[in-house]
PDB file of N, CA and C in Angstrom:
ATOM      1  N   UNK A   1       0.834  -1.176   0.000  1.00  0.00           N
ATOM      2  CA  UNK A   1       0.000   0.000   0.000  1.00  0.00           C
ATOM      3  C   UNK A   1       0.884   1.246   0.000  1.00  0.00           C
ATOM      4  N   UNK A   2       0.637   2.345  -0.592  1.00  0.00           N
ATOM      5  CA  UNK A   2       1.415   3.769  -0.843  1.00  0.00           C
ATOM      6  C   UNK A   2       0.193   5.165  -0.566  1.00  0.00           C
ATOM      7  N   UNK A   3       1.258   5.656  -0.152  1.00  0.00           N
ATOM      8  CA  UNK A   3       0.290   6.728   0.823  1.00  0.00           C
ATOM      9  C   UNK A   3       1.020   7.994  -0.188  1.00  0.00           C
ATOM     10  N   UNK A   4       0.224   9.165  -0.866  1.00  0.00           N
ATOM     11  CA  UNK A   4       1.125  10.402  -1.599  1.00  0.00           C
ATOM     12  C   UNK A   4       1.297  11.365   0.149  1.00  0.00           C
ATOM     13  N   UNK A   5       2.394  11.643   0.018  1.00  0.00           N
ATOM     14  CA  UNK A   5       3.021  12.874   0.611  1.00  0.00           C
ATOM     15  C   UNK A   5       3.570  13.782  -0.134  1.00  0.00           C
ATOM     16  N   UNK A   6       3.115  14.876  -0.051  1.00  0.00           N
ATOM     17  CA  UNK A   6       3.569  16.845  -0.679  1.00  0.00           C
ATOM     18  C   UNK A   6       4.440  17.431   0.388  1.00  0.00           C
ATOM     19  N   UNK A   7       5.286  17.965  -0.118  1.00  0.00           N
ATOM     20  CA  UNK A   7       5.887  18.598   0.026  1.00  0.00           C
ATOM     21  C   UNK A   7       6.243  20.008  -0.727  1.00  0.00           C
ATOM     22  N   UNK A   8       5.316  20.951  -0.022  1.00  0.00           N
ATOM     23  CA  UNK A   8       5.474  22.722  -0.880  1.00  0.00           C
ATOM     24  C   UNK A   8       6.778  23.498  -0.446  1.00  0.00           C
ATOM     25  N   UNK A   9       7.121  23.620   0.731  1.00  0.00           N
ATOM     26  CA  UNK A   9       8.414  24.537   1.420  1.00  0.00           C
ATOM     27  C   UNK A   9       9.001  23.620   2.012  1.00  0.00           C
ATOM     28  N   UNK A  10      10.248  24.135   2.295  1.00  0.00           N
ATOM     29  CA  UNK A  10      11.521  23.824   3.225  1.00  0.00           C
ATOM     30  C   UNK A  10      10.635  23.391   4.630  1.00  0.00           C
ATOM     31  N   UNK A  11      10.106  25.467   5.062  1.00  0.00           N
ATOM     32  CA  UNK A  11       9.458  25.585   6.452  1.00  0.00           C
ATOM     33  C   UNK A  11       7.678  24.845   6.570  1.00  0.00           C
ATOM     34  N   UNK A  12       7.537  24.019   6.098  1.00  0.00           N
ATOM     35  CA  UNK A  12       6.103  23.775   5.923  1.00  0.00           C
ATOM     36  C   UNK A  12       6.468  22.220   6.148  1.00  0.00           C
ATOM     37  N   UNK A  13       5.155  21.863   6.945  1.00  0.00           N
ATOM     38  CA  UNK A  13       5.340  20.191   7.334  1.00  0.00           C
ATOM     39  C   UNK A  13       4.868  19.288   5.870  1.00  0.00           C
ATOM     40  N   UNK A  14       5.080  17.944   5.819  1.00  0.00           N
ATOM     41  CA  UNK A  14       4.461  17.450   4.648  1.00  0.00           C
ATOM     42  C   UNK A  14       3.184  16.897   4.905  1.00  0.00           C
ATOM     43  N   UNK A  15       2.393  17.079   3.928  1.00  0.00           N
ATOM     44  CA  UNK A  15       0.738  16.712   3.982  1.00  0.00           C
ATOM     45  C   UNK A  15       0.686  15.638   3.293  1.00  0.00           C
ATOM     46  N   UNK A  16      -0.160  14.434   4.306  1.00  0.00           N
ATOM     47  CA  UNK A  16      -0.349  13.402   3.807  1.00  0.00           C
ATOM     48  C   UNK A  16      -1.606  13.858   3.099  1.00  0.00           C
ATOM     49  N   UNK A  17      -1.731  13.278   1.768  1.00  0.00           N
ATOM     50  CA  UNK A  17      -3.209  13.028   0.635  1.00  0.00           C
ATOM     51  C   UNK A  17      -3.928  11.721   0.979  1.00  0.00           C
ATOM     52  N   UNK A  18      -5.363  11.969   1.330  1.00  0.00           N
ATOM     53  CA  UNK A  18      -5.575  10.647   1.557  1.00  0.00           C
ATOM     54  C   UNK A  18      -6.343  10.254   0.768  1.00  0.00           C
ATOM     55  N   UNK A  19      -6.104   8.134   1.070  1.00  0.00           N
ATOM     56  CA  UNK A  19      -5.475   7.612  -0.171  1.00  0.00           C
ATOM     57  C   UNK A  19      -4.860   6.888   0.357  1.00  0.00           C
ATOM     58  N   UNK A  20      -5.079   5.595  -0.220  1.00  0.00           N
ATOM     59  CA  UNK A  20      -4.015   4.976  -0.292  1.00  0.00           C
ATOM     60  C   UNK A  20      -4.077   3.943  -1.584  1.00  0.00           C
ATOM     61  N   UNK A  21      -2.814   3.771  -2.393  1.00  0.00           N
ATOM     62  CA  UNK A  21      -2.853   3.124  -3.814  1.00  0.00           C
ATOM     63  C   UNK A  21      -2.268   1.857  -3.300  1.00  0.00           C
ATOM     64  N   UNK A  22      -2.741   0.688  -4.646  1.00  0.00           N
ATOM     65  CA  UNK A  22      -1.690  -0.473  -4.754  1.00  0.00           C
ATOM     66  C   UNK A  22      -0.098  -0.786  -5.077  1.00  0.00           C
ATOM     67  N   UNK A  23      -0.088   0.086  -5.903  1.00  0.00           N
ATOM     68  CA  UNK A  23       0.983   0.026  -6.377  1.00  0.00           C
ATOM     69  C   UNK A  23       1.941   1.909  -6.454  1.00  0.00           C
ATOM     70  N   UNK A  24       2.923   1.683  -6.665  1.00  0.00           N
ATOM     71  CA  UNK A  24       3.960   3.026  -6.754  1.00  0.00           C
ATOM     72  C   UNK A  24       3.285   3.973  -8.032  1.00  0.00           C
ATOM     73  N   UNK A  25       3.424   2.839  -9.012  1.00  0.00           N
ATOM     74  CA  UNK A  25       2.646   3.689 -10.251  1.00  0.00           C
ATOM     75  C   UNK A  25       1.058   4.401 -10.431  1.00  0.00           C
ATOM     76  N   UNK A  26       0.343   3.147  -9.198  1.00  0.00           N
ATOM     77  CA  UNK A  26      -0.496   4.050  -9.241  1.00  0.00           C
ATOM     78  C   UNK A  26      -1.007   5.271  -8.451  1.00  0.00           C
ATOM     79  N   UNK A  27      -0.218   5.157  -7.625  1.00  0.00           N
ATOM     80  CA  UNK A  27      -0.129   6.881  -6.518  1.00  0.00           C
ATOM     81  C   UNK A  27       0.956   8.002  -7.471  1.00  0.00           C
ATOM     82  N   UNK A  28       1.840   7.356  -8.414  1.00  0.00           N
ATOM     83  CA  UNK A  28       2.239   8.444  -8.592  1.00  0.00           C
ATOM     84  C   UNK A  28       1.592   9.316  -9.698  1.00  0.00           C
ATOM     85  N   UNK A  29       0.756   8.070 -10.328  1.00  0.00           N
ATOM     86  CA  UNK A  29      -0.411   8.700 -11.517  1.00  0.00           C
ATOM     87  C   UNK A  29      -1.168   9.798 -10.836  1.00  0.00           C
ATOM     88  N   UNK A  30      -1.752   9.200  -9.363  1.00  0.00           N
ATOM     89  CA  UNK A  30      -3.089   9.980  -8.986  1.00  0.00           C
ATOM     90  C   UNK A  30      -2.360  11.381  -8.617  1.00  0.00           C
ATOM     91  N   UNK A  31      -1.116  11.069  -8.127  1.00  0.00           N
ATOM     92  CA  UNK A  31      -0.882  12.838  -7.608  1.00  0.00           C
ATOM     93  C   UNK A  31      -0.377  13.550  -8.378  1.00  0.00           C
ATOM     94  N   UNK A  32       0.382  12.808 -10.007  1.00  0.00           N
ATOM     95  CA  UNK A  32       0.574  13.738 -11.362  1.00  0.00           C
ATOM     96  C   UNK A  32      -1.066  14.732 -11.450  1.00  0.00           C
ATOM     97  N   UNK A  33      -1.996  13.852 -11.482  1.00  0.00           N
ATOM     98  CA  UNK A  33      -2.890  14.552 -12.212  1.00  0.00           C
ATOM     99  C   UNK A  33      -3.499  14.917 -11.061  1.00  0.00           C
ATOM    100  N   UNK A  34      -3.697  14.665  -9.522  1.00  0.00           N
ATOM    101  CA  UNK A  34      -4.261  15.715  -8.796  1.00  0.00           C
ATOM    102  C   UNK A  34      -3.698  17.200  -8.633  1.00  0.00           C
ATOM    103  N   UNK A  35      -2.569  17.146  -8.608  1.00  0.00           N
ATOM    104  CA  UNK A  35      -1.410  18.379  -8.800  1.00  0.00           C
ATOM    105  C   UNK A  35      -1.762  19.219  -9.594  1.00  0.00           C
ATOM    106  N   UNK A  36      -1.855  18.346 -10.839  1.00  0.00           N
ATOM    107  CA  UNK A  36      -1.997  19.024 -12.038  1.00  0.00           C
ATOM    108  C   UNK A  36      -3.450  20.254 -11.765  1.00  0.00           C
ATOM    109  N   UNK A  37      -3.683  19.433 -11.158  1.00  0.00           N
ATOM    110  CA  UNK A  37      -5.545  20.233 -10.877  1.00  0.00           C
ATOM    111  C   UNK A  37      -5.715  21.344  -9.811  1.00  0.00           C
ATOM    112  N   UNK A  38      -4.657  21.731  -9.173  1.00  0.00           N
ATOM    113  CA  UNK A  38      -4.632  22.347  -7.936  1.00  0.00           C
ATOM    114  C   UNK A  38      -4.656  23.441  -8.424  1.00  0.00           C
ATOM    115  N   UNK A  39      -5.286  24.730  -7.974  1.00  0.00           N
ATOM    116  CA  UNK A  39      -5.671  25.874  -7.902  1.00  0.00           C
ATOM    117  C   UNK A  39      -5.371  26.291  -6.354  1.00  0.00           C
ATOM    118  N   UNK A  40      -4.158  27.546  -6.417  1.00  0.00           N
ATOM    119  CA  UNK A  40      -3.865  27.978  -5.294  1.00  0.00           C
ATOM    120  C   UNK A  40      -4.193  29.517  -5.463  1.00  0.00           C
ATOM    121  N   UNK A  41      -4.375  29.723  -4.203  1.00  0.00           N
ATOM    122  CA  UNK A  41      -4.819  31.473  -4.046  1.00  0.00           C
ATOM    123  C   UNK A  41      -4.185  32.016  -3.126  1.00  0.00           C
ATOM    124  N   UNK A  42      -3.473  32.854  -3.471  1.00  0.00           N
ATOM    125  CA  UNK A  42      -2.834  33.482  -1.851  1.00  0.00           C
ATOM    126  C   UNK A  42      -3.411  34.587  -1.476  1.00  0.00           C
ATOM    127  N   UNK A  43      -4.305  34.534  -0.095  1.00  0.00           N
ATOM    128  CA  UNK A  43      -4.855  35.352   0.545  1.00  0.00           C
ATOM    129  C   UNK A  43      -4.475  36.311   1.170  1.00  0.00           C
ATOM    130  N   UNK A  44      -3.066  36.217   1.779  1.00  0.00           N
ATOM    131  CA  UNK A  44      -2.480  37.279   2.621  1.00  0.00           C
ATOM    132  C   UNK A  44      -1.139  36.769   2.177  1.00  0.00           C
ATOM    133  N   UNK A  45      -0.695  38.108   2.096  1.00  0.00           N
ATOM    134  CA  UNK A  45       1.191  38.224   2.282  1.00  0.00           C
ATOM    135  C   UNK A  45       1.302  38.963   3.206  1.00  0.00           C
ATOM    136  N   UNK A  46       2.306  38.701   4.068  1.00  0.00           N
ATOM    137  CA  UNK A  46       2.607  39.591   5.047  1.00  0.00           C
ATOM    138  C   UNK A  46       4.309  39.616   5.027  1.00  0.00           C
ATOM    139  N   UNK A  47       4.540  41.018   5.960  1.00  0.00           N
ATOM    140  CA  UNK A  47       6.175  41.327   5.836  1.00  0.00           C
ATOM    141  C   UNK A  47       6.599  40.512   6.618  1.00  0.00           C
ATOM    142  N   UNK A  48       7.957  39.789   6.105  1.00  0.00           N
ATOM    143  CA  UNK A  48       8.866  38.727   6.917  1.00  0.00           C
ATOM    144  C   UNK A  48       8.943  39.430   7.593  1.00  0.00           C
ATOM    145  N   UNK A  49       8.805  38.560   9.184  1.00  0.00           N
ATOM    146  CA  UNK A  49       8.780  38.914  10.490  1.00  0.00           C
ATOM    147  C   UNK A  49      10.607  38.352  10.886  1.00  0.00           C
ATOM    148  N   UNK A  50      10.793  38.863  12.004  1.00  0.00           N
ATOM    149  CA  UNK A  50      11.751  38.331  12.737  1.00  0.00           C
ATOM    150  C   UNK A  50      11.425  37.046  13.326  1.00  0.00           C
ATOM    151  N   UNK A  51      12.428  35.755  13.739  1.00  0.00           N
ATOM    152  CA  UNK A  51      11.707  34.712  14.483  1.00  0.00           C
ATOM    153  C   UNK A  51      11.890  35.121  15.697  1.00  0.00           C
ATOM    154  N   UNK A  52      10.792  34.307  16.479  1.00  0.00           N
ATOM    155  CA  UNK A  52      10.889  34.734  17.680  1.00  0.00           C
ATOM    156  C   UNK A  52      11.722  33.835  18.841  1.00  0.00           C
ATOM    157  N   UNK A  53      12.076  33.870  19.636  1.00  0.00           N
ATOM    158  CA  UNK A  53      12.519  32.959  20.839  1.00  0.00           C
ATOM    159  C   UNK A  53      11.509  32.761  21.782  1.00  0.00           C
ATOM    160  N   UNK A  54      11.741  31.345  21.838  1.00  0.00           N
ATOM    161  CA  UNK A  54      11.006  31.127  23.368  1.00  0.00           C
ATOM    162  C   UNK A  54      11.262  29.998  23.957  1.00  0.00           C
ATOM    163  N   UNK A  55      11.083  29.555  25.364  1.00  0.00           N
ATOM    164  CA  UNK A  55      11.541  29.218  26.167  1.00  0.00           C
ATOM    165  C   UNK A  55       9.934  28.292  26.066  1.00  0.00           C
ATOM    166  N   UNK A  56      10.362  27.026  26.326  1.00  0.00           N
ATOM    167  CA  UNK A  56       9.702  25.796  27.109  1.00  0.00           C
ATOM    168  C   UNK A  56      10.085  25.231  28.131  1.00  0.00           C
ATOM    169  N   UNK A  57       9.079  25.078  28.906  1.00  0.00           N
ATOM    170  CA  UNK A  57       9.347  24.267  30.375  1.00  0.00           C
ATOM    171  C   UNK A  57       8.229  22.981  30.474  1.00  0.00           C
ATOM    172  N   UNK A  58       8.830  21.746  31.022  1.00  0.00           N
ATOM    173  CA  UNK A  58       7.864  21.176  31.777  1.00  0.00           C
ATOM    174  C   UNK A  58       7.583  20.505  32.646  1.00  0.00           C
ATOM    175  N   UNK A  59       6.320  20.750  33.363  1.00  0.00           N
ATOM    176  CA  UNK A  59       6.729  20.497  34.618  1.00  0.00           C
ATOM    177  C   UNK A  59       5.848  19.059  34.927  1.00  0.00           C
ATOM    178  N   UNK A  60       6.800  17.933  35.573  1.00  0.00           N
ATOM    179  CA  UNK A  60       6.611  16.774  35.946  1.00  0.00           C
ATOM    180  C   UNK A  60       5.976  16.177  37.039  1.00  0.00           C
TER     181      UNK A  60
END
């Protein structure tokens, strides 16, 4: 069984597609042509921020 995983950015986690195929060829068919179909919109841009720091604790 084959599961498609995307990968868009470096900083972005990967998204499992769900799904799952028999074979290699046929997940890599379905996500050629789901891809192919994707319509993206970008809603907001915003100015690169600084990262921030922070501190985790936990308590046991």
């Amino acid at each position: 069984m084959y599961a498609i995983w995307v990968k868009i950015d470096e900083k972005l986690p990967w998204i499992e597609l769900s799904g799952t195929y028999q074979t290699r060829e046929e997940a890599g068919k379905v996500a050629r042509e789901l891809l192919s179909k994707i319509r993206i919109r970008i809603i907001k841009v915003e100015k690169e921020r600084r990262p921030m720091k922070a501190v985790v604790t936990a308590k046991g």
